[in-house]
Protein backbone atom coordinates (compact mmCIF):
# COMPACT_ATOMS: atom_id res chain seq x y z
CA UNK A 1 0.00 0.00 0.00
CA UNK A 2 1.49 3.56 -1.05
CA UNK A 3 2.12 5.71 2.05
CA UNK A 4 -0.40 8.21 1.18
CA UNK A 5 -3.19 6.04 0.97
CA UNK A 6 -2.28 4.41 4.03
CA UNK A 7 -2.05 7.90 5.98
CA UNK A 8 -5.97 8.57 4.46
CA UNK A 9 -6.68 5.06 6.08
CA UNK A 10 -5.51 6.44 8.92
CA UNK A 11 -7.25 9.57 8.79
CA UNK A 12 -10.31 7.74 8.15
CA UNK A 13 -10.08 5.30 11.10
CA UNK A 14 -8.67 7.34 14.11
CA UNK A 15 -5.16 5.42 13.79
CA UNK A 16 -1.25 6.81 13.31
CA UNK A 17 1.66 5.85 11.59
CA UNK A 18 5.30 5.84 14.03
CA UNK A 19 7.54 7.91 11.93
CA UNK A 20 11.13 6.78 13.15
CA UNK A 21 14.74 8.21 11.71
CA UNK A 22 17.77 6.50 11.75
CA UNK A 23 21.52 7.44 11.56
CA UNK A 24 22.94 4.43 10.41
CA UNK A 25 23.43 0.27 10.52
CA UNK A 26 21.72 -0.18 14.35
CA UNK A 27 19.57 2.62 14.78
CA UNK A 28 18.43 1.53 10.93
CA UNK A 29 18.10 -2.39 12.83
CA UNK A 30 16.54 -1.43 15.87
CA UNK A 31 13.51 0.30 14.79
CA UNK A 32 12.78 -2.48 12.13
CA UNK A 33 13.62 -5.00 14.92
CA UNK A 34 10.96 -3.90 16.81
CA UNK A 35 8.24 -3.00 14.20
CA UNK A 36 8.49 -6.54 13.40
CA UNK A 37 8.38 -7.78 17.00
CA UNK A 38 5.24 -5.58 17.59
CA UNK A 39 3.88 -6.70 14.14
CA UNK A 40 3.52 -3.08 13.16
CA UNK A 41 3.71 -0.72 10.10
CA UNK A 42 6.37 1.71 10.15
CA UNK A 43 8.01 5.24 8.67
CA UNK A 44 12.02 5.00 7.84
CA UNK A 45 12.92 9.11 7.99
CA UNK A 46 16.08 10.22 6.65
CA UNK A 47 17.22 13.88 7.24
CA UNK A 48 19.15 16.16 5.08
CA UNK A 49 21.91 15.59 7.66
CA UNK A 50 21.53 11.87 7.49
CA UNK A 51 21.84 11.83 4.05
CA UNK A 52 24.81 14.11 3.78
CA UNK A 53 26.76 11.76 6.15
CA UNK A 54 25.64 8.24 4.39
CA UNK A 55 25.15 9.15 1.15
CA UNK A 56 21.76 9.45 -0.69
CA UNK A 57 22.33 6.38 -2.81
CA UNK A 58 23.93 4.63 0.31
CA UNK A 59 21.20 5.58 2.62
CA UNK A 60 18.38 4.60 0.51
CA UNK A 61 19.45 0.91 -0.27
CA UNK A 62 20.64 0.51 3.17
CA UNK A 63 16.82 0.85 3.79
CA UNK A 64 15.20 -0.90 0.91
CA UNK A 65 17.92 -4.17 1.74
CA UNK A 66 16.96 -3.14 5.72
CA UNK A 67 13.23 -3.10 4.47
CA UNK A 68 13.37 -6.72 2.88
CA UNK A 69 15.55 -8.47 5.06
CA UNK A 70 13.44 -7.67 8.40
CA UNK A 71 10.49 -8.35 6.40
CA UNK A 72 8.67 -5.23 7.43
CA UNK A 73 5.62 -2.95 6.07
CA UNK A 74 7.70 0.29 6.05
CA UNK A 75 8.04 3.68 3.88
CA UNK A 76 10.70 5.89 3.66
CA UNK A 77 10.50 9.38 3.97
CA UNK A 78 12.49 12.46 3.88
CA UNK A 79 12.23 14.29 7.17
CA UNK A 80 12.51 18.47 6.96
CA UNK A 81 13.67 18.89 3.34
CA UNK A 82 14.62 22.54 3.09
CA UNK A 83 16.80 22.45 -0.01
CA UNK A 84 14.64 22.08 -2.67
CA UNK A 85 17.66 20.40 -4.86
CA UNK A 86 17.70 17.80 -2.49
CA UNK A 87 13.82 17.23 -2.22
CA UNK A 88 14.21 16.53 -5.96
CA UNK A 89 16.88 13.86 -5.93
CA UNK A 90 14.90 12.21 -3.00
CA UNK A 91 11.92 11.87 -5.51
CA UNK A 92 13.65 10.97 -7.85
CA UNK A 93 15.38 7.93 -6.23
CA UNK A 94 12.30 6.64 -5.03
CA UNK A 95 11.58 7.69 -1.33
CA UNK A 96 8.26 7.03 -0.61
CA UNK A 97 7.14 10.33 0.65
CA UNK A 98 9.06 13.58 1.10
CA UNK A 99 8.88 16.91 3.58
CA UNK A 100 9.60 20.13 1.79
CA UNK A 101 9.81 22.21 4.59
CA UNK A 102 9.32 26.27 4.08
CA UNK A 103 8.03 26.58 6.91
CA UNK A 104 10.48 29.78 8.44
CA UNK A 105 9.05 31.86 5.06
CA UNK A 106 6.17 33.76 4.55
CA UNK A 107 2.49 32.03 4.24
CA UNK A 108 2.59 32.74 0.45
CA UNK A 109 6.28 31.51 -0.19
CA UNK A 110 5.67 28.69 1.75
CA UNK A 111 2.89 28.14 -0.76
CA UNK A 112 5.18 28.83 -3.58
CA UNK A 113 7.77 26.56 -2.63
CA UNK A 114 5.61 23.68 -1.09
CA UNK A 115 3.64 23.99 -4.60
CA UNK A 116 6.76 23.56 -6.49
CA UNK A 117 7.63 20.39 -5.02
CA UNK A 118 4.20 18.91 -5.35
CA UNK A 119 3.73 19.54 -9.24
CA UNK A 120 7.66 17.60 -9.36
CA UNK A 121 6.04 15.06 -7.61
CA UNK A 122 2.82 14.47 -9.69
CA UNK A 123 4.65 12.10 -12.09
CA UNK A 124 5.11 9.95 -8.94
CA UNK A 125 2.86 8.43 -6.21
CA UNK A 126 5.30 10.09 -3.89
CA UNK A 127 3.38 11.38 -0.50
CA UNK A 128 4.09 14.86 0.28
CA UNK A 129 4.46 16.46 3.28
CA UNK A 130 4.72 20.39 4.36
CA UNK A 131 4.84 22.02 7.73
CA UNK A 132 2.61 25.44 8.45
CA UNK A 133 3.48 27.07 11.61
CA UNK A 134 6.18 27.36 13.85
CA UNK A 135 7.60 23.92 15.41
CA UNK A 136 11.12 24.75 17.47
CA UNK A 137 13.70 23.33 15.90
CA UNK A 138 16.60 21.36 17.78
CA UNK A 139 18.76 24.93 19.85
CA UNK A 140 16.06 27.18 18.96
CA UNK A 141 14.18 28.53 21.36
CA UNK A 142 11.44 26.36 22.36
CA UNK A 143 8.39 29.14 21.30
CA UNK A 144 5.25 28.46 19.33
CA UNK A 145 3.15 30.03 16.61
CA UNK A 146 -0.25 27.91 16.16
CA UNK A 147 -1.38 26.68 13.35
CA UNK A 148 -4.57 28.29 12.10
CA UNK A 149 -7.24 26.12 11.08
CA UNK A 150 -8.05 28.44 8.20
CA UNK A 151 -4.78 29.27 7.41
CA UNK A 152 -4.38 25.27 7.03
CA UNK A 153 -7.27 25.00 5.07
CA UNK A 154 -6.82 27.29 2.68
CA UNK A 155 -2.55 25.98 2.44
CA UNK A 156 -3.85 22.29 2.01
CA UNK A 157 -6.30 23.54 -0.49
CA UNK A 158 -3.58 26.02 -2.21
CA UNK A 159 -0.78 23.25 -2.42
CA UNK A 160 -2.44 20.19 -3.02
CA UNK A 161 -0.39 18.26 0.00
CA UNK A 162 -1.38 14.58 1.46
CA UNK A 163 0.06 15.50 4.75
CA UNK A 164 0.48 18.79 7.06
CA UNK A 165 3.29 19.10 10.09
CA UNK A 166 1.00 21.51 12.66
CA UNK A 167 2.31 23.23 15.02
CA UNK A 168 0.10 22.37 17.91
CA UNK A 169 2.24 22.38 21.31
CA UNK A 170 5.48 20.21 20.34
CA UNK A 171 9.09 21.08 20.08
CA UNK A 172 11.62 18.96 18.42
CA UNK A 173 14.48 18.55 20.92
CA UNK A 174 13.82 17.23 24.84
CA UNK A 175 11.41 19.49 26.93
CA UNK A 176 12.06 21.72 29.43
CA UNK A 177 8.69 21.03 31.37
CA UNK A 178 5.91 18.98 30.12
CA UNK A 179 4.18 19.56 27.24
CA UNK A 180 1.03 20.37 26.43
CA UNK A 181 -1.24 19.74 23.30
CA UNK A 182 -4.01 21.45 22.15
CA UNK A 183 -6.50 18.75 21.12
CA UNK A 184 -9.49 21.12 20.38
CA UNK A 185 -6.89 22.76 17.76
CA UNK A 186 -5.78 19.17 16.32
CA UNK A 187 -9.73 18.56 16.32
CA UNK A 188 -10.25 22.42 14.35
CA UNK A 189 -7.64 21.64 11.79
CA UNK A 190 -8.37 17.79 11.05
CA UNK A 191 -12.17 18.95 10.44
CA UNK A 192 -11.16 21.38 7.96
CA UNK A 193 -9.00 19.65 5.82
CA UNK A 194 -8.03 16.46 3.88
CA UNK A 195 -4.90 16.37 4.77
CA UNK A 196 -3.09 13.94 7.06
CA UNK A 197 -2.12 14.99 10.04
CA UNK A 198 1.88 14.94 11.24
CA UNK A 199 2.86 15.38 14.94
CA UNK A 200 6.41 16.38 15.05
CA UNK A 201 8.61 16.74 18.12
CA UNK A 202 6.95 13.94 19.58
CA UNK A 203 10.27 12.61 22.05
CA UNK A 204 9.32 12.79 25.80
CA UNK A 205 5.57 14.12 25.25
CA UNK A 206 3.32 11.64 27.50
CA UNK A 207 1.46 8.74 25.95
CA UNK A 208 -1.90 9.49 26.98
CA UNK A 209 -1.25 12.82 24.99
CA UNK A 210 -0.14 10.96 21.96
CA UNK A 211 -3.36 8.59 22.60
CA UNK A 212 -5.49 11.53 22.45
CA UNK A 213 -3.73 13.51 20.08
CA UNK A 214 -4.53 10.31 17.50
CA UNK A 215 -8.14 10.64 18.40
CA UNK A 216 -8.40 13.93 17.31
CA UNK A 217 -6.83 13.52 14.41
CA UNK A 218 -3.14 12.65 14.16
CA UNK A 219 -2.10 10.04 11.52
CA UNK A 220 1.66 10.36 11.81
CA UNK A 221 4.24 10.79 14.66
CA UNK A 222 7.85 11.52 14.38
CA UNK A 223 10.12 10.18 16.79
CA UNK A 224 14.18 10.84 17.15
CA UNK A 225 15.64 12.79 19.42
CA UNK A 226 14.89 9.87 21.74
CA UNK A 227 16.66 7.49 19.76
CA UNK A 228 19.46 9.37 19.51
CA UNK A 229 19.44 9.89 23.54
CA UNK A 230 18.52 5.77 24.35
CA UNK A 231 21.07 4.79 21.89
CA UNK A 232 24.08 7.07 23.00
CA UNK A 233 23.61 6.71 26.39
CA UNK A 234 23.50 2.97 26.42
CA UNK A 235 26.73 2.86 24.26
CA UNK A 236 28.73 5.52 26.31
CA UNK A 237 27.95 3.00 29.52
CA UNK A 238 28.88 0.22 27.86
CA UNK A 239 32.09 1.74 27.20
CA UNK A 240 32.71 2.89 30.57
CA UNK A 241 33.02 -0.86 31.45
CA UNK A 242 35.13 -2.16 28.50
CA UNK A 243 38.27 -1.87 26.89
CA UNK A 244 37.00 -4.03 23.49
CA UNK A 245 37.13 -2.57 20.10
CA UNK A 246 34.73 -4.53 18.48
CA UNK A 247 31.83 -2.57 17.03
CA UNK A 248 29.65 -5.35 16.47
CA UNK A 249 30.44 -6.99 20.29
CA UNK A 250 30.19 -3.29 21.46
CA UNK A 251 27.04 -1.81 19.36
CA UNK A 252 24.34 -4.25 20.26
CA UNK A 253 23.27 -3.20 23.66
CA UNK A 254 22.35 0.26 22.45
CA UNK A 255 20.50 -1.12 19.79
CA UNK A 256 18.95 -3.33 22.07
CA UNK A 257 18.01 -0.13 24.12
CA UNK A 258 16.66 1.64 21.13
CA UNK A 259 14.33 -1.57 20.31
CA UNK A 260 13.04 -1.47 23.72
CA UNK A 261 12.44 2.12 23.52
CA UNK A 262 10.69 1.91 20.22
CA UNK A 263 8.79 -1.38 21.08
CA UNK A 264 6.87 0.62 23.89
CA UNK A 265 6.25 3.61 21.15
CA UNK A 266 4.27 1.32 18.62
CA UNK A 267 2.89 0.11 21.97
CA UNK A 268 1.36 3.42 22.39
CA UNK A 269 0.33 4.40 19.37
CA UNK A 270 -1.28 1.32 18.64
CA UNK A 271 -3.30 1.10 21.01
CA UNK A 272 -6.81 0.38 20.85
CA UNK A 273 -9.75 1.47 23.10
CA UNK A 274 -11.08 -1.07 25.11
């Protein structure tokens, strides 16, 4: 099933997609590890960053051999595309979906741009993804600027996107104190448009916040910063105890951390009511 029509599915049926990136080999294993374990659909990201240290060509068939050999329903995506270039290539070689991100420009540039990348696209089945409003970024500030229900309506109807990033009370990055979502505006926007909606930032929010956030409307949730954090922090313990310079007798705690942690995420956002 193409991404896009499995994000209207979602949209349709009150359900979410776990959008996961990886960084290489083991974060690439662990979060196909456990989206098999769990039984579970699942979103591959790559970000610009990603891609400049693998490769694009490396980084994509690492995924499509990663995609095979674990035997997993997965897409993959690219996560906050700002350089258009880029966007392009990504299309081109196949990715399943794609972010254009223009989000820092005006309302109509971001229309401009984000329009751009959709016409390039309509020679694919390539799901395409734009962000309106302001989501921190990791070292900003952590601020917000809403996302306007009109103002998504009438970007949605202006770009002809499958799937909107909202800005509705996440920050990419760890918290400083607990966040919290705006459901009623999740509920506004979801009502007004046909677009699936994307939760980014979603690392340390609570789950009965993502729970809810999928009943209002959420079809996709981005996870990383946590992976990053589970993954590191297991591996610079492990080397506090060890004196062994072999990566592959070294690496697979923290990848067995970062299984564990996203095992309990699919958890969560596959959950159903009882």
């Amino acid at each position: 099933m193409e991404l896009k029509e499995r994000l209207r599915h979602n949209k349709k049926n009150g359900s979410a997609l776990l959008a996961t990136n990886f960084y290489n080999f083991e974060t690439l294993a662990a979060v196909l590890t456990a989206a098999r374990e769990m039984k579970s659909g699942l979103i591959l990201q790559l970000s610009e960053s990603s891609i400049h240290y693998m490769g694009l060509e490396v980084a994509t068939s690492l995924a499509r051999a990663a995609i095979s050999q674990f035997g997993v329903e997965a897409w993959l995506h690219l996560d906050h595309g700002q350089n258009i270039d880029l966007v392009k290539r990504c299309i081109d070689a196949g990715f399943d979906s794609v972010m254009i991100d223009a989000s820092e420009k005006s309302f109509t540039e971001n229309i401009k741009v984000t329009r751009q990348i959709v016409d390039y696209a309509s020679g694919y089945e390539t799901n395409v993804e734009a962000e309106l409003g302001y989501i921190s970024k990791l070292g900003q500030e952590q601020k917000m600027i809403y996302t306007s229900p009109d103002e998504a309506k009438a970007f949605v109807e202006a770009t002809g996107i499958n799937a909107l990033a909202v800005a509705v009370g996440s920050a990419h990055g760890f918290y400083k104190e607990t966040p919290n979502l705006q459901f009623d505006l999740i509920s506004e926007i979801n009502a007004v448009t046909d677009a699936a909606l994307v939760l980014h930032g979603s690392s340390g929010i609570p789950d009965d916040q993502l729970q809810r956030a999928i009943k209002m409307g959420i079809t996709k949730i981005n996870l990383a910063t946590e992976i990053k954090n589970v993954f590191m922090k297991s591996l610079q313990e492990t080397l506090k105890h060890t004196d062994n310079i072999d990566l592959r007798e070294v690496f697979p705690t923290a990848t067995t951390a970062a299984v564990t942690l996203v095992s309990a995420k699919l958890k969560t956002i596959n959950f159903k009511e009882s």
